[in-house]
Protein backbone atom coordinates (compact mmCIF):
# COMPACT_ATOMS: atom_id res chain seq x y z
CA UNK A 1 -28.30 19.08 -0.86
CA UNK A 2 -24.82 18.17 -2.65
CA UNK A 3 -24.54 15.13 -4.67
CA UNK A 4 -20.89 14.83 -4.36
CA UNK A 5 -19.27 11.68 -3.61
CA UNK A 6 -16.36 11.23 -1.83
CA UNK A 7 -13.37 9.70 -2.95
CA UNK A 8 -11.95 7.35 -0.74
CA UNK A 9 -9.50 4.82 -1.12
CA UNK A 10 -11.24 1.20 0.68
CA UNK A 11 -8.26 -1.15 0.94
CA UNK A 12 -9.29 -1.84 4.51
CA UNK A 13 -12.62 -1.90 4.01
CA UNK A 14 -14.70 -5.04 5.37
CA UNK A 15 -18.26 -6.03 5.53
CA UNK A 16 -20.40 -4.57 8.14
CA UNK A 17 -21.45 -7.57 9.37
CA UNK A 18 -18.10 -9.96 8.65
CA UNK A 19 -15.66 -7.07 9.82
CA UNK A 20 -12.74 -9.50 9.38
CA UNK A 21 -13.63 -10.17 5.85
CA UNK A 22 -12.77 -7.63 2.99
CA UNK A 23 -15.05 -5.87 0.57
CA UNK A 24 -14.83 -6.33 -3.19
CA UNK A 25 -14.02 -2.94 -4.07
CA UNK A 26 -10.96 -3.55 -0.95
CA UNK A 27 -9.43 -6.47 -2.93
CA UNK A 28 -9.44 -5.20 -6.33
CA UNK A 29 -7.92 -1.79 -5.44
CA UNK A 30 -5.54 -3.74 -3.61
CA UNK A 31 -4.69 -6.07 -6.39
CA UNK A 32 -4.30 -3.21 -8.74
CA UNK A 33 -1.65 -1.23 -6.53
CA UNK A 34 0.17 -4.58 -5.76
CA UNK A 35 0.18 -5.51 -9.49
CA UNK A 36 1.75 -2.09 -10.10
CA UNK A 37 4.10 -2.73 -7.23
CA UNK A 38 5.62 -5.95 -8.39
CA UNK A 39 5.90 -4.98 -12.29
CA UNK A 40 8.58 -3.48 -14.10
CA UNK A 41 6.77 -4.48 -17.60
CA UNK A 42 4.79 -1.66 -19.25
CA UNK A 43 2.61 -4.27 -21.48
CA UNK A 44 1.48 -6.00 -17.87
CA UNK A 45 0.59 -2.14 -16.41
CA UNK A 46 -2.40 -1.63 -18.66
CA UNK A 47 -5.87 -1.53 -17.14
CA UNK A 48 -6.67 -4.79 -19.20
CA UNK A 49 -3.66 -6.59 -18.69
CA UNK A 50 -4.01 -5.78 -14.65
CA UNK A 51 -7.60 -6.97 -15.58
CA UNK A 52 -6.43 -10.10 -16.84
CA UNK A 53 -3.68 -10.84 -14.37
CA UNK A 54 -6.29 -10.71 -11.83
CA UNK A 55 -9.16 -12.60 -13.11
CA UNK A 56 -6.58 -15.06 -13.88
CA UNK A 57 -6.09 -15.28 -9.99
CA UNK A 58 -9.45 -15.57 -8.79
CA UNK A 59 -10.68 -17.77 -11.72
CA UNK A 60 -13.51 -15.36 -13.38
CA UNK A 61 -13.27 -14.10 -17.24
CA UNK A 62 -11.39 -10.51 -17.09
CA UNK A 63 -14.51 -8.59 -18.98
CA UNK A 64 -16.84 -9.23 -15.82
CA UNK A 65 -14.39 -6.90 -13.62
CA UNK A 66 -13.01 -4.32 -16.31
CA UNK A 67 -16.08 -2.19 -15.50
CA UNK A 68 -14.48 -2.53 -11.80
CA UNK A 69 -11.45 -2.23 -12.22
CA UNK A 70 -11.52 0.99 -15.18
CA UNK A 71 -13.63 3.01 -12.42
CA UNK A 72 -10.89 2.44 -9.76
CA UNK A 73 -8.27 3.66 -11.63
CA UNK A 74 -10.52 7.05 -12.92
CA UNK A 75 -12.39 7.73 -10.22
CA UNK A 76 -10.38 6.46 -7.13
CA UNK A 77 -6.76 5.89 -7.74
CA UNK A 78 -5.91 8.43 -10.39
CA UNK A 79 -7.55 11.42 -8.43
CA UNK A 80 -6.44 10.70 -5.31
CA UNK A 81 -3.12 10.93 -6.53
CA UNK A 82 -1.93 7.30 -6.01
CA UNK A 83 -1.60 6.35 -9.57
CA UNK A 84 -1.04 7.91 -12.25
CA UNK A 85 -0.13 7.56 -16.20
CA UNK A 86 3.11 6.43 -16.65
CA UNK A 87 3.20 6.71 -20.76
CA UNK A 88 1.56 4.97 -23.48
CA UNK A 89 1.98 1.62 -25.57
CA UNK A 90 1.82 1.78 -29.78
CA UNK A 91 -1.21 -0.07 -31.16
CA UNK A 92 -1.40 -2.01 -34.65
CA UNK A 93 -5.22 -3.09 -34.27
CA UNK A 94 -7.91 -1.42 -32.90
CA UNK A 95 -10.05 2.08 -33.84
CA UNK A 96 -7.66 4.98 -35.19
CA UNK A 97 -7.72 7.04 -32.51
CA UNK A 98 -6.71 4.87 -30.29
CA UNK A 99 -3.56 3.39 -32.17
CA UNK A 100 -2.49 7.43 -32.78
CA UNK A 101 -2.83 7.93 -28.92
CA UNK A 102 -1.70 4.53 -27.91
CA UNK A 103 -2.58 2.31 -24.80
CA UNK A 104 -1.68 4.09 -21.44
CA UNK A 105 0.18 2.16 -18.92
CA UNK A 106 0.34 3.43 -15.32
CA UNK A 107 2.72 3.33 -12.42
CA UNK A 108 2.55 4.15 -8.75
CA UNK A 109 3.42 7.48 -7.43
CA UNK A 110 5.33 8.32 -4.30
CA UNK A 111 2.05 8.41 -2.33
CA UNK A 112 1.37 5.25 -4.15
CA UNK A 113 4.24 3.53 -3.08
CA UNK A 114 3.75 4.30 0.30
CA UNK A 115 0.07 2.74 0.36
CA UNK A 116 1.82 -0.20 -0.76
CA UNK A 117 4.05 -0.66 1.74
CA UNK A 118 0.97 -1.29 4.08
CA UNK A 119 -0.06 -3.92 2.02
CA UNK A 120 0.80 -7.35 3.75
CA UNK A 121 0.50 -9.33 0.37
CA UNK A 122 3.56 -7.79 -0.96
CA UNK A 123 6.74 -9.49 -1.02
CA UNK A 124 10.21 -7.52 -0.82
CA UNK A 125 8.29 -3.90 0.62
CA UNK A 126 11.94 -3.21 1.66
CA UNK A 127 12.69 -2.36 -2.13
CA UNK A 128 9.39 -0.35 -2.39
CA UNK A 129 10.49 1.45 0.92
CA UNK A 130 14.15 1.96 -0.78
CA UNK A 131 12.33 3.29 -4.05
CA UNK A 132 10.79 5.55 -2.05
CA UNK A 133 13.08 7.08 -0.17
CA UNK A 134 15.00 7.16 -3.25
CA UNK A 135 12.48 9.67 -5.34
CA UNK A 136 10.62 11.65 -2.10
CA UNK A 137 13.77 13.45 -0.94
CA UNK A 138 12.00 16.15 1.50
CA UNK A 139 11.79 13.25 4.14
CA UNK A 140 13.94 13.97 7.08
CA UNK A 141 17.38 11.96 6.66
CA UNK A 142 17.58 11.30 10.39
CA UNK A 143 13.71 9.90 10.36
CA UNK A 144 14.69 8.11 7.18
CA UNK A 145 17.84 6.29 9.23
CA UNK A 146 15.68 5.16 12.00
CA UNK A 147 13.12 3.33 9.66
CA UNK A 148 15.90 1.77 7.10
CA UNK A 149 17.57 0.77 10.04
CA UNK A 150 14.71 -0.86 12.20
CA UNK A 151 13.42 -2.42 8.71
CA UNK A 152 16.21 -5.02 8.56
CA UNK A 153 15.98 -5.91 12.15
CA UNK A 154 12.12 -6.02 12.84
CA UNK A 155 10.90 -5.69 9.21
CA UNK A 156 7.31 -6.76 10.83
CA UNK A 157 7.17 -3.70 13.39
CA UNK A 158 7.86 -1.27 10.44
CA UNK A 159 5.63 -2.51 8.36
CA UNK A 160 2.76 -2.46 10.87
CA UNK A 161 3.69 1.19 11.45
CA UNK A 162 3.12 1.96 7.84
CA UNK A 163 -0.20 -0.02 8.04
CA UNK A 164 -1.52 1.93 10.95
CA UNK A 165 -0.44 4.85 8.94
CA UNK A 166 -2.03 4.65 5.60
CA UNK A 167 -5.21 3.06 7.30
CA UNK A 168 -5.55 6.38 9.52
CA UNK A 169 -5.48 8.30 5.68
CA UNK A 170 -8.27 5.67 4.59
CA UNK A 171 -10.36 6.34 7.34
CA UNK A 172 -10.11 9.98 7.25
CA UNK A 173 -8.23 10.46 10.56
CA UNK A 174 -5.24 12.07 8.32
CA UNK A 175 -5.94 14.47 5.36
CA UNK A 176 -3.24 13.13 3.36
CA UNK A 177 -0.08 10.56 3.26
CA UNK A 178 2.43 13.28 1.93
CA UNK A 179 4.39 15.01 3.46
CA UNK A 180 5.84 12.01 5.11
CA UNK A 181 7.34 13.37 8.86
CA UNK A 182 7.70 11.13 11.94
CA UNK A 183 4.93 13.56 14.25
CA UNK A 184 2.48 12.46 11.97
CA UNK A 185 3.39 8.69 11.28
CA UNK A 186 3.59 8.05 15.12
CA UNK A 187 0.84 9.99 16.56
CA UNK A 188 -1.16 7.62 14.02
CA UNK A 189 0.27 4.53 15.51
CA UNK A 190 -2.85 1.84 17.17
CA UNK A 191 -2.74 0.15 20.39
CA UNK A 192 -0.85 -2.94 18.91
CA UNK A 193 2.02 -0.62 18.36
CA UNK A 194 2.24 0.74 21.30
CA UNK A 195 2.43 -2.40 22.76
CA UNK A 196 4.93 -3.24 20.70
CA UNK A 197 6.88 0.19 22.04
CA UNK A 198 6.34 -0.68 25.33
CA UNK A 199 7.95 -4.25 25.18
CA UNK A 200 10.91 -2.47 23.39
CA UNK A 201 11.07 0.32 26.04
CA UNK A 202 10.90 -2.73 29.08
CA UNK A 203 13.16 -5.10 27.48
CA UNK A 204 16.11 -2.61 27.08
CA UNK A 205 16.11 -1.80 30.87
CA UNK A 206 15.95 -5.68 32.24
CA UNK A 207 18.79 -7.05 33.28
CA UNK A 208 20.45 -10.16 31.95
CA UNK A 209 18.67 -12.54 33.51
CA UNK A 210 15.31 -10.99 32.75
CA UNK A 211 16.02 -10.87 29.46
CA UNK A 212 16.70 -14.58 29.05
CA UNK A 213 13.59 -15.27 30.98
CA UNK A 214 11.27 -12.81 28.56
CA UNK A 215 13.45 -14.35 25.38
CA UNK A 216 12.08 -18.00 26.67
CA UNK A 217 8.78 -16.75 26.58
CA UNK A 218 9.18 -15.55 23.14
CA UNK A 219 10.38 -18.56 21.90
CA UNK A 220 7.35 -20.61 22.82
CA UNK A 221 4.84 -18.53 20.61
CA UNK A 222 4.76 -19.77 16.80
């Protein structure tokens, strides 16, 4: 009988019997790729100082979820290709070895920054999405238009696209996020989106008056 154990990323993951409630291990993986989304600092990209930062949010001492945290990165994020070293800080105090190695510091990688994207807790994804684009240059320019340009228009659409994406690679339904072409990101797409597509389709074809009539509606929902 194997003993391996898969690796699986779980920032959708939820309690089996509070399925809108997130597990644990779902909200610290999450705060670790969001801290690594949002910071340009290499001091505040160590595992302790992403430790810190978020024990500093939820109100707990940082030492209690190292242990956590330190197996995400090796045994989750790193292999799966999602994070990965981005160099390493000089150290005055601390054993020898590790002041002639120094402290590594991580960073996102393209995959990384795509996971990201999904992630509603994120402020300014359109710069993530830009960054992207910017450093995976086998996407299709054509597919890359359509996105940039429905992302300034209906940022919320996009965004649920790429959630329905990177949650079909989390559940298994997808072997992998990369490479990133439109069959794959829209055959993943969940019934909300394709609501969403039909409304689009409809509201294109209805006349003027129709239109007015389905944009009162609209306005009425908060």
């Amino acid at each position: 009988m194997s003993n391996t154990i898969e690796t699986k990323l779980a920032i959708f993951e939820t309690f089996k019997t509070k399925h809108d409630e997130l597990t644990g291990e779902a909200l610290r993986q999450r705060a670790i790729i969001v801290s690594l989304a949002t910071q340009n600092n290499p001091s505040q990209m160590t595992r302790t100082a992403i430790a810190q930062k978020i024990a500093q949010e939820n109100g707990t001492v940082w030492k209690n979820i190292y242990s956590g945290i330190f197996r995400d990165f090796d045994e989750i994020l790193i292999p799966l290709g999602i994070v990965e070293e981005a160099g390493r800080l000089p150290l005055r105090r601390g054993p020898r070895a590790l002041q002639e190695k120094g402290m590594p510091y991580y960073q996102l990688t393209n995959k990384g920054l795509l996971v990201s994207v999904a992630l509603d807790e994120i402020i300014g994804r359109e710069k993530i999405l830009e960054k992207f684009f910017t450093q995976h240059h086998d996407v299709d320019k054509e597919f890359q238009g359509q996105i940039e340009t429905l992302v300034k228009f209906a940022p919320r659409f996009v965004y649920s696209l790429f959630r329905s994406y990177v949650k079909a690679y989390c559940d298994g339904r997808i072997d992998d996020l990369l490479p990133f072409d439109k069959t794959r990101f829209m055959q993943v797409s969940d019934e909300t989106i394709l609501i969403q597509k039909e409304f689009l389709e409809s509201f294109i074809v209805m006349s003027k008056s129709e239109k007015e009539k389905a944009l009162n509606f609209l306005k009425s929902i908060n």
